[in-house]
Structure formats: structure tokens, C-alpha cells
N, C-alpha and C. Protein backbone atom coordinates (compact mmCIF):
# COMPACT_ATOMS: atom_id res chain seq x y z
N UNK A 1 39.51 83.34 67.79
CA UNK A 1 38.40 84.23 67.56
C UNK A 1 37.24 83.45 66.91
N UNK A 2 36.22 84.05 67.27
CA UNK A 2 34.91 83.63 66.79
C UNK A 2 34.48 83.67 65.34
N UNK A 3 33.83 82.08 64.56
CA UNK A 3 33.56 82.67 62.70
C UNK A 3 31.60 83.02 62.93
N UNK A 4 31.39 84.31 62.66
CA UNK A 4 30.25 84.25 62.64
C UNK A 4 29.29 84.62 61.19
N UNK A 5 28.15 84.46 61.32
CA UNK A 5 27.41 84.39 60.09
C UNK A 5 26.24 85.72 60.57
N UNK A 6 26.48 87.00 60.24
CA UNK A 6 25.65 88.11 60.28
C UNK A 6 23.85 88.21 59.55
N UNK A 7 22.97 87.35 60.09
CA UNK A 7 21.57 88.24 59.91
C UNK A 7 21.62 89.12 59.17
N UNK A 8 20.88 89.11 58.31
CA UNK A 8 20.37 90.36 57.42
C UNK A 8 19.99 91.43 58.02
N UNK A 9 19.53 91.35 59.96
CA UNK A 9 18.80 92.24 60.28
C UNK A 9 20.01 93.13 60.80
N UNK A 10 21.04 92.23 61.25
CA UNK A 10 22.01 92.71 62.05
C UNK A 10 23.03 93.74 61.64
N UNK A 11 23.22 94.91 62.35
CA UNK A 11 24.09 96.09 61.95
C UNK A 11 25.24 95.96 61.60
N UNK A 12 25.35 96.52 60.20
CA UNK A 12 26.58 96.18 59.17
C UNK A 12 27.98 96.57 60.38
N UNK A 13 27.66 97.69 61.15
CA UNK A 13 28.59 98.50 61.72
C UNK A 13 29.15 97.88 62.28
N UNK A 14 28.59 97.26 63.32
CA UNK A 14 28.76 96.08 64.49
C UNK A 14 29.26 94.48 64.05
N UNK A 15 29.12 94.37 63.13
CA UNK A 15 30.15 93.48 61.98
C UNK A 15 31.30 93.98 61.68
N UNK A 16 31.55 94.80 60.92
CA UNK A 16 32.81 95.35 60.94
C UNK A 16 33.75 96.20 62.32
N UNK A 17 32.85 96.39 63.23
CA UNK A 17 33.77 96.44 64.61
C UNK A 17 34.16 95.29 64.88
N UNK A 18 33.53 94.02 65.02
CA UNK A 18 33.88 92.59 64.68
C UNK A 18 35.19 92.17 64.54
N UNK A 19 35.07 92.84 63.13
CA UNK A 19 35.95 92.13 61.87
C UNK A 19 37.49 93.26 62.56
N UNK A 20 38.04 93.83 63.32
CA UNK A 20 38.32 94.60 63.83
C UNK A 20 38.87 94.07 65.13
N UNK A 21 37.94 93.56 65.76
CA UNK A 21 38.63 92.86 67.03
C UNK A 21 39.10 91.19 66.70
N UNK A 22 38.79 91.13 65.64
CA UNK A 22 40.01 89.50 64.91
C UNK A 22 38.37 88.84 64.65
N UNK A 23 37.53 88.85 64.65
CA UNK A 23 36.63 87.98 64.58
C UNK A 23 36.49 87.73 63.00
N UNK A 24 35.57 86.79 62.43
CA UNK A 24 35.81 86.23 61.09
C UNK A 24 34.01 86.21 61.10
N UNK A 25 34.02 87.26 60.08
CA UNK A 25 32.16 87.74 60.40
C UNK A 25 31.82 87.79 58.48
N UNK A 26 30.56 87.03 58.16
CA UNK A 26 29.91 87.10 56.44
C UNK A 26 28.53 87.28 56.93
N UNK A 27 28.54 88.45 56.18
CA UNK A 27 27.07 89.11 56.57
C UNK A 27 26.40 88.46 55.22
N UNK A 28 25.17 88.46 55.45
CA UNK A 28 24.16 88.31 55.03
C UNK A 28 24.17 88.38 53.16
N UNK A 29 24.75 89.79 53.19
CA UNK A 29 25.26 90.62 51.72
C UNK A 29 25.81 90.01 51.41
N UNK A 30 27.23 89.59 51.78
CA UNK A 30 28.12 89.07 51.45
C UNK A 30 27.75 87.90 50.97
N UNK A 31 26.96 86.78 51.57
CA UNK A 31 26.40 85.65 51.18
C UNK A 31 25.39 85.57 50.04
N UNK A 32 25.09 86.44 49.93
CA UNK A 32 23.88 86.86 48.36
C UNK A 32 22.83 86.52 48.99
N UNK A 33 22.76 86.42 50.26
CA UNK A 33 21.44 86.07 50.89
C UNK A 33 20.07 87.40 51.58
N UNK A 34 20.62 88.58 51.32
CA UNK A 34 20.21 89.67 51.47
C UNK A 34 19.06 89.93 50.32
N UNK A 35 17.84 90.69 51.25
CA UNK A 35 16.24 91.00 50.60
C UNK A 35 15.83 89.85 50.13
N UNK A 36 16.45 88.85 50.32
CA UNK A 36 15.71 87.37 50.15
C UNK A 36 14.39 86.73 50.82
N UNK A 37 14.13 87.42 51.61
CA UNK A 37 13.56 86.99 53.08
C UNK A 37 13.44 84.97 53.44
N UNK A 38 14.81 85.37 53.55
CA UNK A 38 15.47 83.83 53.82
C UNK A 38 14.70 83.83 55.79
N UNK A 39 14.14 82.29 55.37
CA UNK A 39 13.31 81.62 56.59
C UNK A 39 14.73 81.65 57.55
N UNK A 40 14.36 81.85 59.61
CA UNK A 40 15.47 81.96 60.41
C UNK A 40 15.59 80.57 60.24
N UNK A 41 15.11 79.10 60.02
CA UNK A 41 15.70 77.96 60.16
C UNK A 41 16.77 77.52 58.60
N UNK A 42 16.46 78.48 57.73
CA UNK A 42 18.01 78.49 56.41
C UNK A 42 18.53 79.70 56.90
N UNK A 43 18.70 80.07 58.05
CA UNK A 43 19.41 81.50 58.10
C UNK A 43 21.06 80.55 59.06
N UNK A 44 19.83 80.01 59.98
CA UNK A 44 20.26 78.98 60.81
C UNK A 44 21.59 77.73 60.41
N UNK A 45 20.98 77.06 59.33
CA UNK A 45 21.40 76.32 58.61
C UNK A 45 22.94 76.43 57.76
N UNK A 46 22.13 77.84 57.07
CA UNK A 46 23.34 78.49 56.05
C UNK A 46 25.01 78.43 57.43
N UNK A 47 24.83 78.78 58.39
CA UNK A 47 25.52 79.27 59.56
C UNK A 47 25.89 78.45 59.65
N UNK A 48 25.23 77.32 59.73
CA UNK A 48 25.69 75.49 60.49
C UNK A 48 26.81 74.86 59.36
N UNK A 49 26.44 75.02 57.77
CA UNK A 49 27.01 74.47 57.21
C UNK A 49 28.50 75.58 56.59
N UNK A 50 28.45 76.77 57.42
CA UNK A 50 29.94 77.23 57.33
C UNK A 50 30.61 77.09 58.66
N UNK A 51 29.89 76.39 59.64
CA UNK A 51 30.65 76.38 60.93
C UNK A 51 30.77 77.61 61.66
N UNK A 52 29.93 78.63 61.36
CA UNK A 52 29.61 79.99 61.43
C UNK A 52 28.59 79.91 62.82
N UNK A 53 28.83 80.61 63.97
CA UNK A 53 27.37 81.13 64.66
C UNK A 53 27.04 82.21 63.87
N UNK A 54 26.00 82.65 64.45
CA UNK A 54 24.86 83.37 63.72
C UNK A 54 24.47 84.43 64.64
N UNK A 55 24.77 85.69 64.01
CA UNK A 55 24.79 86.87 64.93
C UNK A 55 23.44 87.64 64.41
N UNK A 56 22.37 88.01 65.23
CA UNK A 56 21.13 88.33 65.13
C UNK A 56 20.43 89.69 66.06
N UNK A 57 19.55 90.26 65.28
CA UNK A 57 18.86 91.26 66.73
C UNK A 57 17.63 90.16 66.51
N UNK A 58 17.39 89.32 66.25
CA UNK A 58 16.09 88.35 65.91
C UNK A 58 16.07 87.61 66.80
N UNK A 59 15.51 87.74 68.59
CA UNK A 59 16.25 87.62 69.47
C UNK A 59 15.28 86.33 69.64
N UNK A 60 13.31 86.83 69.64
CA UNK A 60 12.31 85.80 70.16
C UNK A 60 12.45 84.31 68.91
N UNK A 61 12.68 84.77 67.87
CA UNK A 61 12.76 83.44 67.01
C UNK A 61 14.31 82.59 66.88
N UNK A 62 15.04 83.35 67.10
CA UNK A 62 16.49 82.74 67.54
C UNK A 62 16.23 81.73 68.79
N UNK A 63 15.94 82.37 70.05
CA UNK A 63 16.05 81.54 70.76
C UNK A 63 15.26 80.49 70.81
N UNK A 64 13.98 80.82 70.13
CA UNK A 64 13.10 79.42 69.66
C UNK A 64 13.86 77.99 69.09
N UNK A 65 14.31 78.74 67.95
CA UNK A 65 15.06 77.83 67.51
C UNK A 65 16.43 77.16 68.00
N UNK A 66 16.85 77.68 69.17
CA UNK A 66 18.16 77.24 69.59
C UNK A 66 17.30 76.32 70.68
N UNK A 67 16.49 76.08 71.14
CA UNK A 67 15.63 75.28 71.67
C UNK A 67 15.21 73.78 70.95
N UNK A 68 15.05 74.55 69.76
CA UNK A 68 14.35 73.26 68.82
C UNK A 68 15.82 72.53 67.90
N UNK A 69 16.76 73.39 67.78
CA UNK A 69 17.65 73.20 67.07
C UNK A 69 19.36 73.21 67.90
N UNK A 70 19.58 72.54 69.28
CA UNK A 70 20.26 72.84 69.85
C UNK A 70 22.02 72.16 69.31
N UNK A 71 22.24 71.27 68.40
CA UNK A 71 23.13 71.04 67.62
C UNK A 71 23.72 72.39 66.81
N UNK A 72 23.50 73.31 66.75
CA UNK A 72 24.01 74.51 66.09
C UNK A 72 25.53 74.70 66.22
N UNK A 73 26.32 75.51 65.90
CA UNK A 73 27.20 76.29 65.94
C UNK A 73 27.37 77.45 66.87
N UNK A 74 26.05 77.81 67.15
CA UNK A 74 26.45 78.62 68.25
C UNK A 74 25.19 79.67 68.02
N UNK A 75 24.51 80.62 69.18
CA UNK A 75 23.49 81.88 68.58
C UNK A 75 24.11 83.01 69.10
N UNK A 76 24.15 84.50 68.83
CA UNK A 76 24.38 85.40 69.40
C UNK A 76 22.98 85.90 69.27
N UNK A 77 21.93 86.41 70.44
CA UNK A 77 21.36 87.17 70.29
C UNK A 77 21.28 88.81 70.92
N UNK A 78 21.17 89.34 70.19
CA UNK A 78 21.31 91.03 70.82
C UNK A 78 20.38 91.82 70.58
N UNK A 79 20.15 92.60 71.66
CA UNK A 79 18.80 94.33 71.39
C UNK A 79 19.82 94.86 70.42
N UNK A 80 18.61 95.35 69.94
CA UNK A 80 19.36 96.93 69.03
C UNK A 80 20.22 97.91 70.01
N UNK A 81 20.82 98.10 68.61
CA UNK A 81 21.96 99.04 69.84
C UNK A 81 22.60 100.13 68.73
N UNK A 82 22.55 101.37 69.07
CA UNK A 82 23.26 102.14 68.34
C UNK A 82 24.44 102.28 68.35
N UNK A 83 25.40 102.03 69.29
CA UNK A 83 26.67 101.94 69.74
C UNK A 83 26.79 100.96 68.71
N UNK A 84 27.21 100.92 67.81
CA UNK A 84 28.10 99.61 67.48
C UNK A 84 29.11 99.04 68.20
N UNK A 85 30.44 99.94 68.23
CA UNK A 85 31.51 99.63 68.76
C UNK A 85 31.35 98.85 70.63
N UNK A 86 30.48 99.38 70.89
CA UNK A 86 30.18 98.92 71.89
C UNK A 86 29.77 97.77 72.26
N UNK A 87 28.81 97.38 71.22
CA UNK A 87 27.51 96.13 71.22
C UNK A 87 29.09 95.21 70.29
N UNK A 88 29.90 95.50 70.12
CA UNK A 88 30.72 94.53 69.58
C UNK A 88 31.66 94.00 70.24
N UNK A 89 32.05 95.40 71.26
CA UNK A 89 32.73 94.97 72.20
C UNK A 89 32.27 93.85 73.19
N UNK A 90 31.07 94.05 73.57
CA UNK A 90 30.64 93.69 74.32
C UNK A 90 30.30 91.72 73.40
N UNK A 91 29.69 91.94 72.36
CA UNK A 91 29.46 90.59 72.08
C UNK A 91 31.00 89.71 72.21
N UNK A 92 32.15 90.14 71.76
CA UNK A 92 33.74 90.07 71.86
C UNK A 92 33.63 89.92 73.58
N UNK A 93 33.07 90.39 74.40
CA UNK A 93 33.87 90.00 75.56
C UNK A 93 32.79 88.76 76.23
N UNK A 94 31.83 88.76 75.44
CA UNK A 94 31.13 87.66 75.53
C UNK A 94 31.22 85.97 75.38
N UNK A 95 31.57 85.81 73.75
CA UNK A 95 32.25 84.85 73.36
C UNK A 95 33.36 84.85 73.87
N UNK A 96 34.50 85.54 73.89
CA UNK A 96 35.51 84.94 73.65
C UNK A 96 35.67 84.54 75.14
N UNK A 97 35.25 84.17 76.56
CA UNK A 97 35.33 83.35 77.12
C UNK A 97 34.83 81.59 77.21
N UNK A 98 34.70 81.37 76.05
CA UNK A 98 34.22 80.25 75.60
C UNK A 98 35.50 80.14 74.54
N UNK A 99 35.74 78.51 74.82
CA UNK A 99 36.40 78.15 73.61
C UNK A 99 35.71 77.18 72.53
N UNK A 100 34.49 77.29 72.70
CA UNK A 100 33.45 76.77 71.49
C UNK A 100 32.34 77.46 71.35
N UNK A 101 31.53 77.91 70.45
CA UNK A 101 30.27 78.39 70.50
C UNK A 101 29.16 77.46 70.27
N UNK A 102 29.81 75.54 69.90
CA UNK A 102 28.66 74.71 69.42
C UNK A 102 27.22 74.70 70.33
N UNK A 103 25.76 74.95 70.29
CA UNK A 103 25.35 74.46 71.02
C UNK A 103 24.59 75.79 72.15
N UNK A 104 25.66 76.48 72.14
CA UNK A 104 25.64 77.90 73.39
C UNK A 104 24.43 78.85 72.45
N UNK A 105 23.75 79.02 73.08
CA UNK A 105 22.84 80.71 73.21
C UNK A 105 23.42 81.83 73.85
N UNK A 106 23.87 82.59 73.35
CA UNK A 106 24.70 84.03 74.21
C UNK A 106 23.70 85.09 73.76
N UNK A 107 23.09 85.83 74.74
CA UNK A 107 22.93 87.19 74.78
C UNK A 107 23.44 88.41 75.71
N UNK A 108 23.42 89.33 74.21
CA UNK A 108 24.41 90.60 74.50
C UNK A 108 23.21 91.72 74.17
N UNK A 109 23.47 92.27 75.41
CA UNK A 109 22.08 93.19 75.49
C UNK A 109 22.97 94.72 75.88
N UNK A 110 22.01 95.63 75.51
CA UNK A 110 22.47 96.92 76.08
C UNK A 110 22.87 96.72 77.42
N UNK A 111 23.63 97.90 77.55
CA UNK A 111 24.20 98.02 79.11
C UNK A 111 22.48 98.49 79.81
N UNK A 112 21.82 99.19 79.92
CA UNK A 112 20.55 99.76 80.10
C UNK A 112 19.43 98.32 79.80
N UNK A 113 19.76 97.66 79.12
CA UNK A 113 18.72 96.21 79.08
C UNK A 113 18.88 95.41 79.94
N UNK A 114 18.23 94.73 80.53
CA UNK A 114 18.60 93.50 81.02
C UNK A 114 17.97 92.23 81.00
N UNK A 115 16.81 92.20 79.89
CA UNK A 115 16.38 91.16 79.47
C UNK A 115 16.51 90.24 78.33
């Protein structure tokens, strides 16, 4: 299973559906890094140096940076989604056909999105 590092922006819910399907998820809170308005390249970073990808709805500056910063751990980017369970499922059936996330950009978009 996947270790990921939860965005401040990213839905607590959809973390703990996560944490649920075996994944190994530290949100933001958890890190004391919350209302900080921690820059996405130490959001980035913080992620890199737990071996953590980095699960985000911060989709246009994520992928910037997985451009500029392609040594990473891995990006998840996703639309908002009210479904949690869903948008978790779905990020879960995403990764886990990969047996590394170093490097990879994955987006998990609504079923109704497709960009």
C-alpha cells in the first residue's frame, strides 16, 4: 500500500477512507503543518523527506511542480469530490497498480470530470 502525505486542502474524509483501504496517510494536522500556509514546494518537500506522495485537490500548482520537481515520491492530484469514499476508492484503484509512486503524476478525477 501506498505512504501518503495529505495537503492541508485535501478532505480529511477521503484520508481516512484511505487509512481504511490499508493505505498509510499524515495529513497535514497531523504534521503541525496546518493554517500555516506552508509554500506547495515545502508541502512537496515535507512529503519527499517522509518518502510520502502527496495527496492534493491543488491540482494547477502540483502539476507545475511535478514538472519542475520530477525526483519526488510521487503526486496524487484530484477535483473536489464530495464522495469521499469514492474519490478514495478510486485514488486506491489508481495507485495501487503501480508498484512505486517515485516520480509518477496520477490524477483521480470525478467520474463526471475528465480533465
Amino acid at each position: 500500500m501506498a505512504r501518503f502525505y495529505s495537503n492541508e486542502n485535501f478532505p480529511l474524509l477521503t484520508a481516512v477512507n484511505l487509512r481504511e483501504l490499508g493505505h498509510e496517510v499524515m495529513t497535514a494536522f497531523e504534521a503541525g503543518n496546518a493554517n500555516r500556509r506552508v509554500a506547495d514546494e515545502a508541502v512537496l518537500a515535507y512529503a519527499m523527506s517522509g518518502n510520502r506522495a502527496v495527496l492534493t485537490i491543488n491540482r494547477k500548482h502540483f502539476i507545475a511542480l511535478h514538472h519542475r520537481t520530477p525526483t519526488h515520491c510521487g503526486i496524487v492530484v484530484c477535483s473536489l469530490d464530495s464522495d469521499f469514499a469514492g474519490q478514495a476508492n478510486r485514488i486506491h484503484a489508481a495507485v495501487s497498480i503501480h508498484a512505486d509512486l517515485t516520480g509518477m503524476l496520477i490524477r483521480v478525477n470525478r467520474p463526471d470530470q475528465t480533465f
